[in-house]
N, C-alpha and C. Protein backbone atom coordinates (compact mmCIF):
# COMPACT_ATOMS: atom_id res chain seq x y z
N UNK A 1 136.26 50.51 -147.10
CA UNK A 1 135.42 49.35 -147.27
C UNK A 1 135.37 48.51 -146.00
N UNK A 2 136.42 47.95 -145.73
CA UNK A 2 136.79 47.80 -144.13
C UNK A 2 136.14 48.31 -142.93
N UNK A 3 135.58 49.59 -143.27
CA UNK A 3 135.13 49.98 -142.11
C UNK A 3 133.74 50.29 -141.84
N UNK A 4 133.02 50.25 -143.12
CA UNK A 4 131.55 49.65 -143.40
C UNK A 4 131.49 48.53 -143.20
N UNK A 5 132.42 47.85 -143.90
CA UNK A 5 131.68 46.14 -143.55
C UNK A 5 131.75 46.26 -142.39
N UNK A 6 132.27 46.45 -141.07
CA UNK A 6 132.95 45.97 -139.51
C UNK A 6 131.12 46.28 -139.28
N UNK A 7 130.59 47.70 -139.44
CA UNK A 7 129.23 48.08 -138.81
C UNK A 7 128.05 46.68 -139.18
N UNK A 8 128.17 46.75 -140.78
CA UNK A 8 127.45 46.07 -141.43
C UNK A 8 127.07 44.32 -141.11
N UNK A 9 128.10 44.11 -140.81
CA UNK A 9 128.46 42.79 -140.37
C UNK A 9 128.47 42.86 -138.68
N UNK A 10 128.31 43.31 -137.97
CA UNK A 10 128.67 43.56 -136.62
C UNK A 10 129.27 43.98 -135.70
N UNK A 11 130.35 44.06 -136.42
CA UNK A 11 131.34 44.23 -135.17
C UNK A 11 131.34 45.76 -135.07
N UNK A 12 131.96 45.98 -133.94
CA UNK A 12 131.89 47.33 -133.30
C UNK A 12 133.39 48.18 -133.93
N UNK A 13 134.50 47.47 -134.75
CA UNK A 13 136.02 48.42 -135.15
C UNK A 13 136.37 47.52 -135.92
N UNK A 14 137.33 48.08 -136.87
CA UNK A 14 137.52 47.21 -137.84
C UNK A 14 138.55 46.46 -137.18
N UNK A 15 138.82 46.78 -136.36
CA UNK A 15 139.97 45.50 -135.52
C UNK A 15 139.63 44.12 -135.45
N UNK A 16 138.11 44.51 -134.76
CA UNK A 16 137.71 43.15 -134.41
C UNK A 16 137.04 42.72 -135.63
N UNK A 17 136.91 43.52 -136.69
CA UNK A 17 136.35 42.75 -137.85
C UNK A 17 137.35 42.01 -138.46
N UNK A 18 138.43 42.54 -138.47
CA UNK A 18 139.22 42.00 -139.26
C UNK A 18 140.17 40.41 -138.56
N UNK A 19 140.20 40.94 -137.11
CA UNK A 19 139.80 39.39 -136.52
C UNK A 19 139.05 38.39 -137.14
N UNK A 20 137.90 38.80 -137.39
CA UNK A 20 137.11 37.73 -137.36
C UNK A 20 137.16 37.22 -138.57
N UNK A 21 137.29 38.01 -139.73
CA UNK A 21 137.62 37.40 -140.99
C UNK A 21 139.11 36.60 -140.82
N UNK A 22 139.59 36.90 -139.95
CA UNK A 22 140.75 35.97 -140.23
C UNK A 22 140.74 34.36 -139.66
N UNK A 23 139.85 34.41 -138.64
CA UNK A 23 139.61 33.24 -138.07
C UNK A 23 138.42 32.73 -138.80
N UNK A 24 137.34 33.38 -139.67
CA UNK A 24 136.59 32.20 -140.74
C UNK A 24 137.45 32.26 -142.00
N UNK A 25 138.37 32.95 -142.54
CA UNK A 25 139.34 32.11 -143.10
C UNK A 25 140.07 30.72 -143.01
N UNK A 26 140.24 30.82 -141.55
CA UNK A 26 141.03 29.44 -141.39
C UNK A 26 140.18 28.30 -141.24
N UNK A 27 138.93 28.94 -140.75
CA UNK A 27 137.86 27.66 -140.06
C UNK A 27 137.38 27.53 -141.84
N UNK A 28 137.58 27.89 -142.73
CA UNK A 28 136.86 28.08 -144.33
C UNK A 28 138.36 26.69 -145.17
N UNK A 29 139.44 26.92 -144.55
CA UNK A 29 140.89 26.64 -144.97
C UNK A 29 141.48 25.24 -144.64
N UNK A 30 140.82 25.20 -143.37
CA UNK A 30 141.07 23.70 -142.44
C UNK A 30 140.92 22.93 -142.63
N UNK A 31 140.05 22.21 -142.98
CA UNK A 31 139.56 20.96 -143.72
C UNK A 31 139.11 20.50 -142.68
N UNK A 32 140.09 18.92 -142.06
CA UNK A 32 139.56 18.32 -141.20
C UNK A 32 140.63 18.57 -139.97
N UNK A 33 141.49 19.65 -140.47
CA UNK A 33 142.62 19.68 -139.48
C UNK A 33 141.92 20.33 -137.89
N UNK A 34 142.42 19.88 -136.92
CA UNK A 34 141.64 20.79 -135.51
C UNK A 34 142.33 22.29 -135.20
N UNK A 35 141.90 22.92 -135.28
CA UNK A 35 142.28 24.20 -134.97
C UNK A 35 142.32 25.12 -133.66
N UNK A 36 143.29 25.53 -132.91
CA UNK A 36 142.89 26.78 -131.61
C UNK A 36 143.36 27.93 -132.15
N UNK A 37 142.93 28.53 -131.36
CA UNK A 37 143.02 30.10 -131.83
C UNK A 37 142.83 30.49 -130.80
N UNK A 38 144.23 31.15 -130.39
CA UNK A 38 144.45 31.87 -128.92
C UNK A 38 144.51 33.57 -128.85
N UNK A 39 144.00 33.90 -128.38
CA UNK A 39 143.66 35.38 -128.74
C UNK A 39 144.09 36.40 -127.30
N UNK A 40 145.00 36.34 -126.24
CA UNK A 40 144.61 36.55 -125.48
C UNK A 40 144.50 38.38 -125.00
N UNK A 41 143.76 38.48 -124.25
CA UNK A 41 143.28 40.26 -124.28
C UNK A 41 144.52 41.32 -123.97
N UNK A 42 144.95 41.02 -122.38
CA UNK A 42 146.11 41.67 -122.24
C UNK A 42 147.35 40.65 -122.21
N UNK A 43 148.39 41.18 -122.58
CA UNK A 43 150.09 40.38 -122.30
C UNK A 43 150.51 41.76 -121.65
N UNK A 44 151.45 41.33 -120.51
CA UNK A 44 151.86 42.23 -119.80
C UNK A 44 153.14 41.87 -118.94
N UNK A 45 153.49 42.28 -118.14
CA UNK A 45 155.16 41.88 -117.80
C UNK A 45 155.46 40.55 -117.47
N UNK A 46 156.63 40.20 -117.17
CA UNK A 46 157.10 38.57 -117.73
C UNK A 46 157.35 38.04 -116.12
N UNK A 47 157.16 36.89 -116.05
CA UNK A 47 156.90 36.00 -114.75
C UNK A 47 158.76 36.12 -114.46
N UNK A 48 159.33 35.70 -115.62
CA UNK A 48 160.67 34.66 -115.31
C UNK A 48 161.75 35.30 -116.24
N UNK A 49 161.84 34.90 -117.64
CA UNK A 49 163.01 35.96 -118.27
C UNK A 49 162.19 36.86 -119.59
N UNK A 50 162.95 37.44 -119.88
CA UNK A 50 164.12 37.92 -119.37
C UNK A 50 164.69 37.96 -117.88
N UNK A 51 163.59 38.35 -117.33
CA UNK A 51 163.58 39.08 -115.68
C UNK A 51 162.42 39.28 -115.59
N UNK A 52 161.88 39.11 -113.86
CA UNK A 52 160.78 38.81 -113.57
C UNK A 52 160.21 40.48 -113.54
N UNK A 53 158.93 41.14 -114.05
CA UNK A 53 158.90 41.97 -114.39
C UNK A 53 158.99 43.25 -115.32
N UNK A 54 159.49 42.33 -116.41
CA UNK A 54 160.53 42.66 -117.83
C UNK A 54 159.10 43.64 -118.39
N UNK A 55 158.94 44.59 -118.86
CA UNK A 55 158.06 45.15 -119.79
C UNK A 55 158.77 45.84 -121.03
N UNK A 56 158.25 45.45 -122.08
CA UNK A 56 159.13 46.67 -123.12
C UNK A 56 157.84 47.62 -123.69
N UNK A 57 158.48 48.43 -124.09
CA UNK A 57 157.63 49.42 -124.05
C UNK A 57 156.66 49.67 -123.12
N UNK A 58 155.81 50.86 -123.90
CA UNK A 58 154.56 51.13 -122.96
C UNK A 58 153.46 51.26 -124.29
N UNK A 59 152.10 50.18 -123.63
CA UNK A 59 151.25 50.05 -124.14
C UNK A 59 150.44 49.24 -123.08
N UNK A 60 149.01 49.11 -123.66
CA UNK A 60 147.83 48.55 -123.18
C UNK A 60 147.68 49.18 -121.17
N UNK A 61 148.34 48.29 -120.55
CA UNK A 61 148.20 48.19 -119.14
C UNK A 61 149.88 49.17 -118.14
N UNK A 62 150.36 49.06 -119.36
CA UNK A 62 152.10 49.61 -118.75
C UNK A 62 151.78 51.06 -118.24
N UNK A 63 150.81 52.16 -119.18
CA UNK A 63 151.42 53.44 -118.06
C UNK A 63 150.44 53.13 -117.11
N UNK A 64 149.64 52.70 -116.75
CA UNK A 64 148.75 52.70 -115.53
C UNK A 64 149.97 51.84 -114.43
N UNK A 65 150.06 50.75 -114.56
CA UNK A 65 150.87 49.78 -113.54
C UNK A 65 152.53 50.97 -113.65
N UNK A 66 153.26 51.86 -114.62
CA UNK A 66 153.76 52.57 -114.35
C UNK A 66 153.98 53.85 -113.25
N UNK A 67 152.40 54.26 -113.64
CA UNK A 67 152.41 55.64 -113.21
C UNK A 67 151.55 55.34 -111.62
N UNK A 68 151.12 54.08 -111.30
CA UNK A 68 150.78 53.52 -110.23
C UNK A 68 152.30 53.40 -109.16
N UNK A 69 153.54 52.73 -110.09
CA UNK A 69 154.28 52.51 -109.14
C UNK A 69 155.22 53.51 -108.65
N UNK A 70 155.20 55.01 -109.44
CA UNK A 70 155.58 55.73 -109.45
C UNK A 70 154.64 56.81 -108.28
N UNK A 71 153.85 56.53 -107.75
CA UNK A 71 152.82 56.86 -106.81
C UNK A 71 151.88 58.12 -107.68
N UNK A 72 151.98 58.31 -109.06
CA UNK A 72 151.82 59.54 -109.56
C UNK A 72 150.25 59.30 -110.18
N UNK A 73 149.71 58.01 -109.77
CA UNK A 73 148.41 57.64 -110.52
C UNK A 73 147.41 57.95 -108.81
N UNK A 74 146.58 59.03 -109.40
CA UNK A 74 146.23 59.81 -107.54
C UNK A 74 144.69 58.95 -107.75
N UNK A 75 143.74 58.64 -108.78
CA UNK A 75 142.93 57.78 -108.43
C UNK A 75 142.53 57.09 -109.91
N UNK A 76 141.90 55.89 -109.73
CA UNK A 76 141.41 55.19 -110.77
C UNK A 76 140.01 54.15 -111.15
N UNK A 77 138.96 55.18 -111.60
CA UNK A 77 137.47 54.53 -111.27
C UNK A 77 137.80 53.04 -111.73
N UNK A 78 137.32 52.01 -110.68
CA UNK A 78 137.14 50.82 -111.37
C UNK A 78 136.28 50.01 -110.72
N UNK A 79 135.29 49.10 -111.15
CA UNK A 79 134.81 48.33 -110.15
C UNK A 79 135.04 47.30 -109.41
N UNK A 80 135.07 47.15 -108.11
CA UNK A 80 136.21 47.08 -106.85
C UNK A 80 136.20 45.40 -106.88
N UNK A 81 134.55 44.58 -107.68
CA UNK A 81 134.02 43.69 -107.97
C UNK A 81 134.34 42.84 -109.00
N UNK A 82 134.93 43.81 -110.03
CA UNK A 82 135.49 43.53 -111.49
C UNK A 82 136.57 42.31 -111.58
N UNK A 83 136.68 41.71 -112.81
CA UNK A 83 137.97 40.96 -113.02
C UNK A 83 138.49 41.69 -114.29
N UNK A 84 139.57 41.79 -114.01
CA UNK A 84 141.12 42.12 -115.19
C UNK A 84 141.41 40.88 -115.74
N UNK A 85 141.21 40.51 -116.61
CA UNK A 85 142.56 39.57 -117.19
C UNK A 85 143.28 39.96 -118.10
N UNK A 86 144.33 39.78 -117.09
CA UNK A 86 146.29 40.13 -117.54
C UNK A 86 146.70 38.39 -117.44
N UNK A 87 147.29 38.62 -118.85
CA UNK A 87 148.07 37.36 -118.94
C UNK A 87 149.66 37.93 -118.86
N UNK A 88 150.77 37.31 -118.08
CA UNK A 88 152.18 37.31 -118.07
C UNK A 88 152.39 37.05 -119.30
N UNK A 89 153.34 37.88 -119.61
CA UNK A 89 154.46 37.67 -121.07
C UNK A 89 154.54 35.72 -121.19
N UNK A 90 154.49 35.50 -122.04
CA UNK A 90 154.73 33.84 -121.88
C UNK A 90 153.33 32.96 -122.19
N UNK A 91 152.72 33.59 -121.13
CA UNK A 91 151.91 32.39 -120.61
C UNK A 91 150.71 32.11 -121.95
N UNK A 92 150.64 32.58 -122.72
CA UNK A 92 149.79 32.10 -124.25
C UNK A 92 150.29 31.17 -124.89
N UNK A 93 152.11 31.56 -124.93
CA UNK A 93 152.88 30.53 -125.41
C UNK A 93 152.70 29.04 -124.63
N UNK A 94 152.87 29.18 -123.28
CA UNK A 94 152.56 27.90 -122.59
C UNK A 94 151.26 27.57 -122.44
N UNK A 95 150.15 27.87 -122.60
CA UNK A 95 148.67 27.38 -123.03
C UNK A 95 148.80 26.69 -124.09
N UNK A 96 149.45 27.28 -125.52
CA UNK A 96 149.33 26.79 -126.88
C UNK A 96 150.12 25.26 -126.55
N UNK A 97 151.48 25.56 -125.61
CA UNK A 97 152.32 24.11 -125.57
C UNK A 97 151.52 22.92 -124.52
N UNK A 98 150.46 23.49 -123.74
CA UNK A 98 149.85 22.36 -122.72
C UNK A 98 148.57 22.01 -123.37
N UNK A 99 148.25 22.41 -124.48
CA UNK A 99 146.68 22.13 -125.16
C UNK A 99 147.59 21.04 -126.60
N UNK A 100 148.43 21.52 -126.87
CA UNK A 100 149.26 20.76 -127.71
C UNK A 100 149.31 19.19 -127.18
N UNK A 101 149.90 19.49 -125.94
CA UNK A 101 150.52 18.09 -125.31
C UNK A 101 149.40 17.25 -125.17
N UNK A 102 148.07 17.61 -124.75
CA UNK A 102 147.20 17.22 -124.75
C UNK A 102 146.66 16.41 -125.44
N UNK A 103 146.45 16.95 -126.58
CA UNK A 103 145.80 16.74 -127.92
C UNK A 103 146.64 15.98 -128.88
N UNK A 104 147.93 15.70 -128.34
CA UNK A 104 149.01 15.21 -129.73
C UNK A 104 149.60 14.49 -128.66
């Protein structure tokens, strides 16, 4: 059912469908309360601690920046023009605490 509605309704996977029902849930739930909703695309190794560089596991961006530092990644189409955004381990947490401070 999930995966008809995602087409039906728009979205391209039920991932992002099911995103989105979760965030007009809350915007449906809220009342008059203000709401953010931080979503960010990549999280990837850590600025500070554990240790600067910390990754656990491997997912999203890890075997590429792996198999890059390992010299074993021999080429990688990308456009040379493009932006990546990689967020550091952390740094969502400290957005949520400087939009906080802000606002409260």
């Amino acid at each position: 059912m999930v995966k008809i509605g995602a087409k039906k309704f728009g979205r391209q996977d039920t991932y992002a469908f099911t995103k989105a029902m979760g965030e007009m849930l809350i915007d449906d739930v809220r009342g008059e309360l203000p709401v953010i909703i931080i979503r960010p695309s990549v999280i990837e190794s850590t600025i500070k601690e554990p240790f600067p560089g910390w990754i656990e596991g491997n997912r999203m961006m890890d075997p590429i920046i792996l198999y890059y530092g390992k010299e074993q990644l021999i080429g990688f189409l990308v456009n040379p023009n493009g932006f990546l955004p990689l967020l550091y381990y952390g740094h969502p947490l400290q957005t949520l605490v400087a939009i906080l401070k802000y606002f409260y």
